[in-house]
Protein backbone atom coordinates (compact mmCIF):
# COMPACT_ATOMS: atom_id res chain seq x y z
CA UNK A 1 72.54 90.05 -43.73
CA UNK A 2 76.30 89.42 -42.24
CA UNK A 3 77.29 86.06 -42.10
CA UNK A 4 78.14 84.38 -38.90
CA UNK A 5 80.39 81.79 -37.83
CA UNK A 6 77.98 79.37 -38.53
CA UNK A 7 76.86 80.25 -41.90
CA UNK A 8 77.93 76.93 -43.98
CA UNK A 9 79.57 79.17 -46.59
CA UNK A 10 82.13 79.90 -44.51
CA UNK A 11 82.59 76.50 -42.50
CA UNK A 12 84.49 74.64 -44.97
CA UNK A 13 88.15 74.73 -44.64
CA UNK A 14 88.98 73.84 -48.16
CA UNK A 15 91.52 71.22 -47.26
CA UNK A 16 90.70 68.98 -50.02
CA UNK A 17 90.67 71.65 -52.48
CA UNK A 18 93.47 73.03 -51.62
CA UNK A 19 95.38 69.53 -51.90
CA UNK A 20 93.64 69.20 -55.45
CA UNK A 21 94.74 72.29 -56.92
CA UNK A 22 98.31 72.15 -55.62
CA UNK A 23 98.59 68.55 -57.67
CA UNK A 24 97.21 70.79 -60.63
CA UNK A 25 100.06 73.30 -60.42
CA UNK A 26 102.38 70.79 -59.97
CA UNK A 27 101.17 68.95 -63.13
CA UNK A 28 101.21 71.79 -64.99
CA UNK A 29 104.73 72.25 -64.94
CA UNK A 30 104.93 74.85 -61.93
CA UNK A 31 105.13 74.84 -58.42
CA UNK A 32 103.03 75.66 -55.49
CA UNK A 33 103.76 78.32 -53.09
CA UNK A 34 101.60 79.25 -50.26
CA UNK A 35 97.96 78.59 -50.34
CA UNK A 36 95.64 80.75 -48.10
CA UNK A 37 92.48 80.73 -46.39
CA UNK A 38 90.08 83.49 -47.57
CA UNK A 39 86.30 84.57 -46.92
CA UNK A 40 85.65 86.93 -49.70
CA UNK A 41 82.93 89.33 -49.35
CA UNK A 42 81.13 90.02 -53.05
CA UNK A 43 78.80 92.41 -53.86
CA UNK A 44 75.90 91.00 -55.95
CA UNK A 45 73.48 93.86 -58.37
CA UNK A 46 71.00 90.85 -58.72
CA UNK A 47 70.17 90.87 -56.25
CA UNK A 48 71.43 93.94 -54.30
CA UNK A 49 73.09 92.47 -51.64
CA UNK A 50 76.37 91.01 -50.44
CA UNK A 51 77.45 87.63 -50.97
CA UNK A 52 80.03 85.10 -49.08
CA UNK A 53 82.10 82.40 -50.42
CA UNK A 54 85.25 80.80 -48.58
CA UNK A 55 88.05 80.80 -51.38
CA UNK A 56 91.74 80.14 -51.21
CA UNK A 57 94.43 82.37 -52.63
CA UNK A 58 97.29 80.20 -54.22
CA UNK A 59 101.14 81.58 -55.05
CA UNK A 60 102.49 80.01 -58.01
CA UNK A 61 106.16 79.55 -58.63
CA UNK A 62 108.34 79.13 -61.93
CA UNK A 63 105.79 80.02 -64.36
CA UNK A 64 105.51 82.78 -67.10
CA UNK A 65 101.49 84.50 -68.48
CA UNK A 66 100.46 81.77 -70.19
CA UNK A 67 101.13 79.20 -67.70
CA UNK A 68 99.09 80.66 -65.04
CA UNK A 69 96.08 80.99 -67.22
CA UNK A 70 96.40 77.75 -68.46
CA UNK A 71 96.00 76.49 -64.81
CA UNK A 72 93.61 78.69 -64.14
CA UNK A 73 91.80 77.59 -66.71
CA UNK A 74 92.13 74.25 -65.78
CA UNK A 75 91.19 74.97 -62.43
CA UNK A 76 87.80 77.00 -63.78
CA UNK A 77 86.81 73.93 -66.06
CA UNK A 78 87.43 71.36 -62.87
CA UNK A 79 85.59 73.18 -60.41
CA UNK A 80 82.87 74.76 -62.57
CA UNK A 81 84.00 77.90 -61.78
CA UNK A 82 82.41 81.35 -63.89
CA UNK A 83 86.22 82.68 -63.76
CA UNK A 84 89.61 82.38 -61.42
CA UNK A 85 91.09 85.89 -60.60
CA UNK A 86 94.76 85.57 -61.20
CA UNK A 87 97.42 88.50 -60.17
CA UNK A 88 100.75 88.06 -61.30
CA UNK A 89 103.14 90.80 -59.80
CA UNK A 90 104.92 93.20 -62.15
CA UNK A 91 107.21 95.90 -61.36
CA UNK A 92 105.23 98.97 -60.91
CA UNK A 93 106.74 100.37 -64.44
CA UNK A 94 106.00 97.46 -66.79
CA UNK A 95 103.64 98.19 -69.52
CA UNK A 96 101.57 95.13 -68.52
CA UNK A 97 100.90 96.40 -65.02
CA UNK A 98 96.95 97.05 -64.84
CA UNK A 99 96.35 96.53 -61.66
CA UNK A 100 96.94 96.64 -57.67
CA UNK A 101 97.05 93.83 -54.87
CA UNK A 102 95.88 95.44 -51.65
CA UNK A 103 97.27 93.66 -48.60
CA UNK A 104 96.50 95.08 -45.39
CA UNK A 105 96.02 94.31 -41.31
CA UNK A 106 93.57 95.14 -39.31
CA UNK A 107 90.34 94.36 -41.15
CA UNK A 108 87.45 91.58 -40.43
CA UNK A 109 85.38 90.22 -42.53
CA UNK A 110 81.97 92.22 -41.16
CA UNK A 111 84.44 95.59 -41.23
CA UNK A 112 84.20 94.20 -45.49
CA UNK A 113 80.89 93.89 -45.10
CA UNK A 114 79.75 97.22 -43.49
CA UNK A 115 82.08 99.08 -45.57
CA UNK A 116 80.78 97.87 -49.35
CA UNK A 117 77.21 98.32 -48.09
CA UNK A 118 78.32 101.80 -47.24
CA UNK A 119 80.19 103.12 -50.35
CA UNK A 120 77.72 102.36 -53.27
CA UNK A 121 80.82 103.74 -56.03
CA UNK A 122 83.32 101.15 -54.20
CA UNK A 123 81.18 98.14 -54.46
CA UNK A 124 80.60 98.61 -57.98
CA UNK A 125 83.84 99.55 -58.72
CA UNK A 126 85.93 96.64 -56.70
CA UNK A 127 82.75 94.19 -56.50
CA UNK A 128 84.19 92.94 -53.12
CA UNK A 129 87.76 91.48 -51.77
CA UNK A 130 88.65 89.08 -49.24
CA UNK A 131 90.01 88.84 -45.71
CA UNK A 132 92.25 86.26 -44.32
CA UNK A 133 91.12 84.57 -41.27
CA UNK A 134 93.45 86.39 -39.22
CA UNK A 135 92.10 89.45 -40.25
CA UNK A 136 94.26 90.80 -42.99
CA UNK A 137 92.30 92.52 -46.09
CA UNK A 138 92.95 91.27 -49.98
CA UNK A 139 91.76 93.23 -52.16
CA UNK A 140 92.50 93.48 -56.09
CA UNK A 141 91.85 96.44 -57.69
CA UNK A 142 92.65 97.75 -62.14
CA UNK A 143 95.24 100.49 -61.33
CA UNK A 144 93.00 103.25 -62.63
CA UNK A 145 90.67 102.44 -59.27
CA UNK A 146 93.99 103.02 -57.22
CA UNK A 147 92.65 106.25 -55.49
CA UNK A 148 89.19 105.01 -54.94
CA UNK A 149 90.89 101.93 -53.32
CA UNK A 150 92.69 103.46 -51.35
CA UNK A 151 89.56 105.64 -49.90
CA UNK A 152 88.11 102.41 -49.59
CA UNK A 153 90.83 100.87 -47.32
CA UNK A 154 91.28 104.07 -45.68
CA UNK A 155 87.66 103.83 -44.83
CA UNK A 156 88.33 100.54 -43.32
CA UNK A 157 90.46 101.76 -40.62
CA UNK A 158 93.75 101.16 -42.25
CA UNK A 159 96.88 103.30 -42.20
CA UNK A 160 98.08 103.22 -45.34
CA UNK A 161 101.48 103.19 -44.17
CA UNK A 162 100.65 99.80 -43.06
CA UNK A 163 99.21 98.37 -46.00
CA UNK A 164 101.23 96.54 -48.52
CA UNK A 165 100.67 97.34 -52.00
CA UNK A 166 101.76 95.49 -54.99
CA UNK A 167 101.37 96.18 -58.85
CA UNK A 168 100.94 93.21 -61.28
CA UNK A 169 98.36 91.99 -63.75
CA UNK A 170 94.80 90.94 -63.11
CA UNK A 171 93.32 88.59 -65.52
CA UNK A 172 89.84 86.45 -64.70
CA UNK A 173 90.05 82.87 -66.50
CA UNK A 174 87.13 81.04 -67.78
């Protein structure tokens, strides 16, 4: 079943949230960037079906490894949370690089949707991404799924001349 624009999952503009973990950052010695609105579509084996949750995406300034998981940690303890993604971006030829941040126009949130419903290897593969609200996909991917992901966004209509890729390390907290 696709969500609709009245599916309470993906009312809530996370304003409070969003103001919470920014005075987490902060306290944690680094400093907030951007923060951005996301409805993340996530495939689900148990059942088999797709799943919606409203998330926001934070940048984080002036901090090294261990000070993003530490807040991200933080942040998974405070809001009972099973794990926070975190992607921090690494030149393409660093030995730490494992993974790829997918940025690309172009794609809503149902175009998400249909796609992981209709490429079974993708959805177990990526488990799901996220589009902005202005319809822009985000999609984090290990750099050995690179060619499948870019199939995937391919698939979604994108050029990938258009879409922004950038290589970094992909770590989920707990």
């Amino acid at each position: 079943m696709r969500p609709t624009r009245a599916d309470p999952r993906l009312r809530t503009r996370l304003q409070r949230f969003d103001h919470e973990v920014r005075a987490i950052i902060s306290a944690n010695g680094a400093r907030p960037g951007t923060s951005t609105l996301l409805n993340g579509v996530f495939w689900s084996s148990d059942p088999e079906e797709a799943t919606y949750e409203r998330s926001r995406r934070f940048d984080v300034d002036q901090v090294g490894r261990d000070g993003v998981r530490h807040i991200a940690g933080v942040i998974a303890k405070r809001y009972d949370q099973e794990a926070v993604l975190t992607f921090r971006c690494l030149p393409r030829t660093s030995p730490e690089t494992d993974a790829v941040e997918i940025q690309a126009p172009g794609v809503s949130q149902a175009d998400l949707h249909g796609a992981l419903l209709a490429d079974p290897e993708a959805r177990d593969a990526l488990g799901g991404g996220s589009t902005t609200l202005d319809g822009r996909l985000v999609l984090v991917a290990p750099l050995a799924d690179l060619p499948m992901a870019r199939k995937f966004t391919k698939a979604l209509g994108v050029d990938w001349n258009d879409a922004e890729v950038r290589y970094g390390d992909e770590e989920f907290v707990s």
